[in-house]
C-alpha atoms as a PDB file:
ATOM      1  CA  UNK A   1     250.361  12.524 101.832  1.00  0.00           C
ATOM      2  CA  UNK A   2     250.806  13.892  98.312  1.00  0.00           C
ATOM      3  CA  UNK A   3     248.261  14.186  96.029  1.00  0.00           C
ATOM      4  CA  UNK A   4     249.621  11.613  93.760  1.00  0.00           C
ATOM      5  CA  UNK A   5     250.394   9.077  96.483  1.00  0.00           C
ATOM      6  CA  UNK A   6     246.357   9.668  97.474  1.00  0.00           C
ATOM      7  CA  UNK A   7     245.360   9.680  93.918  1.00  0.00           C
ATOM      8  CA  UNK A   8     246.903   5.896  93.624  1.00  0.00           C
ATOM      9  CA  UNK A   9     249.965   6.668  91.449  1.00  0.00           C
ATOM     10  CA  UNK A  10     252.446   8.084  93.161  1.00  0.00           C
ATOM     11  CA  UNK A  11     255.159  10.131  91.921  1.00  0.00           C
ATOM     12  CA  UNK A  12     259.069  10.730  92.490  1.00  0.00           C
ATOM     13  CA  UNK A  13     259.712  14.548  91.763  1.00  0.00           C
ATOM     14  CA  UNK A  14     262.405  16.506  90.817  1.00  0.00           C
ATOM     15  CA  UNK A  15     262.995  20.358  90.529  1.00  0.00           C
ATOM     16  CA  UNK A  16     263.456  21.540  86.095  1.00  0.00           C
ATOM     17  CA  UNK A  17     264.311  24.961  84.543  1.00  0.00           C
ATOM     18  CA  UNK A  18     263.107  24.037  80.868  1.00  0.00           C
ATOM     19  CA  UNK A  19     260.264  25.643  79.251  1.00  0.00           C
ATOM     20  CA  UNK A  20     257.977  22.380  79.097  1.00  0.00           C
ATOM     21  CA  UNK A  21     254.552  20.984  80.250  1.00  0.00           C
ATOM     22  CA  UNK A  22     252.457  18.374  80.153  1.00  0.00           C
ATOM     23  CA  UNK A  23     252.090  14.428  80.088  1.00  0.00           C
ATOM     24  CA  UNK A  24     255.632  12.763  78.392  1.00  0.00           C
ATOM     25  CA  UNK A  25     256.472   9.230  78.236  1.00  0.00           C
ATOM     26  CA  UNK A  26     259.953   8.894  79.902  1.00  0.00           C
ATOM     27  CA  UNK A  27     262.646   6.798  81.438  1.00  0.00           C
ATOM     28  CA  UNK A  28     263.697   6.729  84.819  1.00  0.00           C
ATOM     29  CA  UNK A  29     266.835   6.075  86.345  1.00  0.00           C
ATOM     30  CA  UNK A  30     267.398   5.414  90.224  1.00  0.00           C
ATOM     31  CA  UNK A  31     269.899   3.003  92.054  1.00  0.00           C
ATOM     32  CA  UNK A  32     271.776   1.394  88.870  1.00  0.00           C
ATOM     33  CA  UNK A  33     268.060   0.256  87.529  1.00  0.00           C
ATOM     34  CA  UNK A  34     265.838   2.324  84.914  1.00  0.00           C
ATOM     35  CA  UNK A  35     262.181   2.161  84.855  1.00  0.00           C
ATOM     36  CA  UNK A  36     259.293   3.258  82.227  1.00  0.00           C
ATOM     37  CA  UNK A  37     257.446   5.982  83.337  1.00  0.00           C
ATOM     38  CA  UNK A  38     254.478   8.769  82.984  1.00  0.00           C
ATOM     39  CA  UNK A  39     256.049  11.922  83.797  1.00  0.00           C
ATOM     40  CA  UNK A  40     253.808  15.369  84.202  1.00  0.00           C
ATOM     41  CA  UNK A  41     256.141  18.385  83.572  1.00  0.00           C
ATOM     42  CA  UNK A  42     254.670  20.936  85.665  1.00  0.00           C
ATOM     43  CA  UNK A  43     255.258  24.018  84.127  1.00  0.00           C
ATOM     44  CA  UNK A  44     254.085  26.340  87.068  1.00  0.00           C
ATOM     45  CA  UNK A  45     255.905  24.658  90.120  1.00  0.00           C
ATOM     46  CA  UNK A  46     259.235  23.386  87.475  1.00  0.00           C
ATOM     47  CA  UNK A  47     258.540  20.070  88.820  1.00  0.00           C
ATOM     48  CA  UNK A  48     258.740  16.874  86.920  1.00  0.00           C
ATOM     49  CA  UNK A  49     256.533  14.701  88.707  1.00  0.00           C
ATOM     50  CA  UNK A  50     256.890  10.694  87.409  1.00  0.00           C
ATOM     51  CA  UNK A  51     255.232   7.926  88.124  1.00  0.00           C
ATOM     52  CA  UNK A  52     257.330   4.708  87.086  1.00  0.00           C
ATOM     53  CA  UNK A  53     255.496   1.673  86.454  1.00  0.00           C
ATOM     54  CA  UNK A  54     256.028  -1.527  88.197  1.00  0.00           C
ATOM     55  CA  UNK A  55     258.143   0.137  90.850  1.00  0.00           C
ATOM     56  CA  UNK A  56     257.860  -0.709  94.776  1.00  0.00           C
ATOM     57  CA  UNK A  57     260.022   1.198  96.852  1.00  0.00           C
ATOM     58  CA  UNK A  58     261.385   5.056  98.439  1.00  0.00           C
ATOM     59  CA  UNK A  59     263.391   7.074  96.340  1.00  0.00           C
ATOM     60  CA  UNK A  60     263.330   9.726  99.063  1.00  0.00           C
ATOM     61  CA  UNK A  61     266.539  11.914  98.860  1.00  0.00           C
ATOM     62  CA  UNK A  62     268.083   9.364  96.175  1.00  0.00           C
ATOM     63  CA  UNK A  63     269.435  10.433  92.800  1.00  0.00           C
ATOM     64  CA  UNK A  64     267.790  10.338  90.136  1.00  0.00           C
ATOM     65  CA  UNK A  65     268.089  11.112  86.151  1.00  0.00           C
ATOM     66  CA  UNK A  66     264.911  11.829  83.859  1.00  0.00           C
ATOM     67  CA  UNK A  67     264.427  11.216  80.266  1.00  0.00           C
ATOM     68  CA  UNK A  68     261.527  12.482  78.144  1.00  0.00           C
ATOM     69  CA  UNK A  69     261.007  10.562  75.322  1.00  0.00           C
ATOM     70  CA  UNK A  70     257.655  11.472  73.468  1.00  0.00           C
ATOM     71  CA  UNK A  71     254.653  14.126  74.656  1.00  0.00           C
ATOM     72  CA  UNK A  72     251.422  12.262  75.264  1.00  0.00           C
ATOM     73  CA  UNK A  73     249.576  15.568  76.025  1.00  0.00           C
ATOM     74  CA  UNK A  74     249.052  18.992  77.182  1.00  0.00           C
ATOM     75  CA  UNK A  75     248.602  19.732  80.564  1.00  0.00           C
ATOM     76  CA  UNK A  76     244.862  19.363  81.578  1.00  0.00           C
ATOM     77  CA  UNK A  77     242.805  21.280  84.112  1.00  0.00           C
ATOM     78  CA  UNK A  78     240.398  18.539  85.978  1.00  0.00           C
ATOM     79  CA  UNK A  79     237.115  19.605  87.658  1.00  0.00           C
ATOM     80  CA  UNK A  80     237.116  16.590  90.314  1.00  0.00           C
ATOM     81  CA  UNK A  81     239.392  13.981  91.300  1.00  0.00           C
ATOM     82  CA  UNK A  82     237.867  11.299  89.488  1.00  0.00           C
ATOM     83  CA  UNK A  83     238.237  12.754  86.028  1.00  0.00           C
ATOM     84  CA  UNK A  84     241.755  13.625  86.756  1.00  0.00           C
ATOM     85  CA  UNK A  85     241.886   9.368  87.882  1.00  0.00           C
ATOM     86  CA  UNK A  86     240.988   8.323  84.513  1.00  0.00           C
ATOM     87  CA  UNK A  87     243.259  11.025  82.535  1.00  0.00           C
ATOM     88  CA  UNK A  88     246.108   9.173  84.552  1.00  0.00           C
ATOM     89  CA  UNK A  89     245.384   5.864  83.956  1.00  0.00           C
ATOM     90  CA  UNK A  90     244.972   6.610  79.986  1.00  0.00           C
ATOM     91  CA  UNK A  91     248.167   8.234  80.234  1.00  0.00           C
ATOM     92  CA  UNK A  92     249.769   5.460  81.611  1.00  0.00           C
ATOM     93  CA  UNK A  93     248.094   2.989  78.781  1.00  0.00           C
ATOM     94  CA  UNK A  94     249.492   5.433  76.268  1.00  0.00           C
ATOM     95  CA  UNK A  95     253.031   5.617  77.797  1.00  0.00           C
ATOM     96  CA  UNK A  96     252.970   1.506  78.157  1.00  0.00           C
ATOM     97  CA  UNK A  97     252.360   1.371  73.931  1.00  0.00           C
ATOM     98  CA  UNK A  98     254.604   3.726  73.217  1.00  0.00           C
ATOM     99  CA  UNK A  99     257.345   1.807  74.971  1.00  0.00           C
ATOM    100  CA  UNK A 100     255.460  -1.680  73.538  1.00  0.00           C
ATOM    101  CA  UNK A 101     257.693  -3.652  71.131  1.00  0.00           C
END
């Protein structure tokens, strides 16, 4: 299981080669629908790792297209899986008024 998936918000990943990092509000597009989404650009593995909101199902091997819209924050170091729990679900808040009418 991946540490997102465990964590309770988990994550479709794709491979990057930009210079970025951190927490981003994004778009996500998969299978003809796009989806809002908390995306982590992780600078040392060049993955973008997103968690879309409202979205049930396996994007396994499916292709799919990434959009940053607006940085919500700098990559954080956590001490304990907890604190790194709550960073997530703030992000997500954030991300959801961002994209709020």
């Amino acid at each position: 299981m991946r540490r997102g998936t465990a964590l309770g918000f988990p994550t479709v990943n794709i491979s990057f080669s930009e210079d970025l990092s951190g927490v981003y509000a994004g778009k996500v597009s998969a299978e003809g629908k796009t989806h809002l989404a908390a995306i982590f650009a992780n600078q040392e593995r060049k993955i973008l790792e997103a968690y879309l909101f409202d979205f049930l199902g396996d994007l396994y091997g499916k292709e799919i297209t990434i959009e940053l819209h607006k940085k919500i924050r700098e990559a954080g170091v956590f001490t304990d899986d907890e604190t790194l729990k709550v960073a997530i679900a703030s992000d997500i808040q954030k991300v959801r008024e961002y994209f709020s009418p």
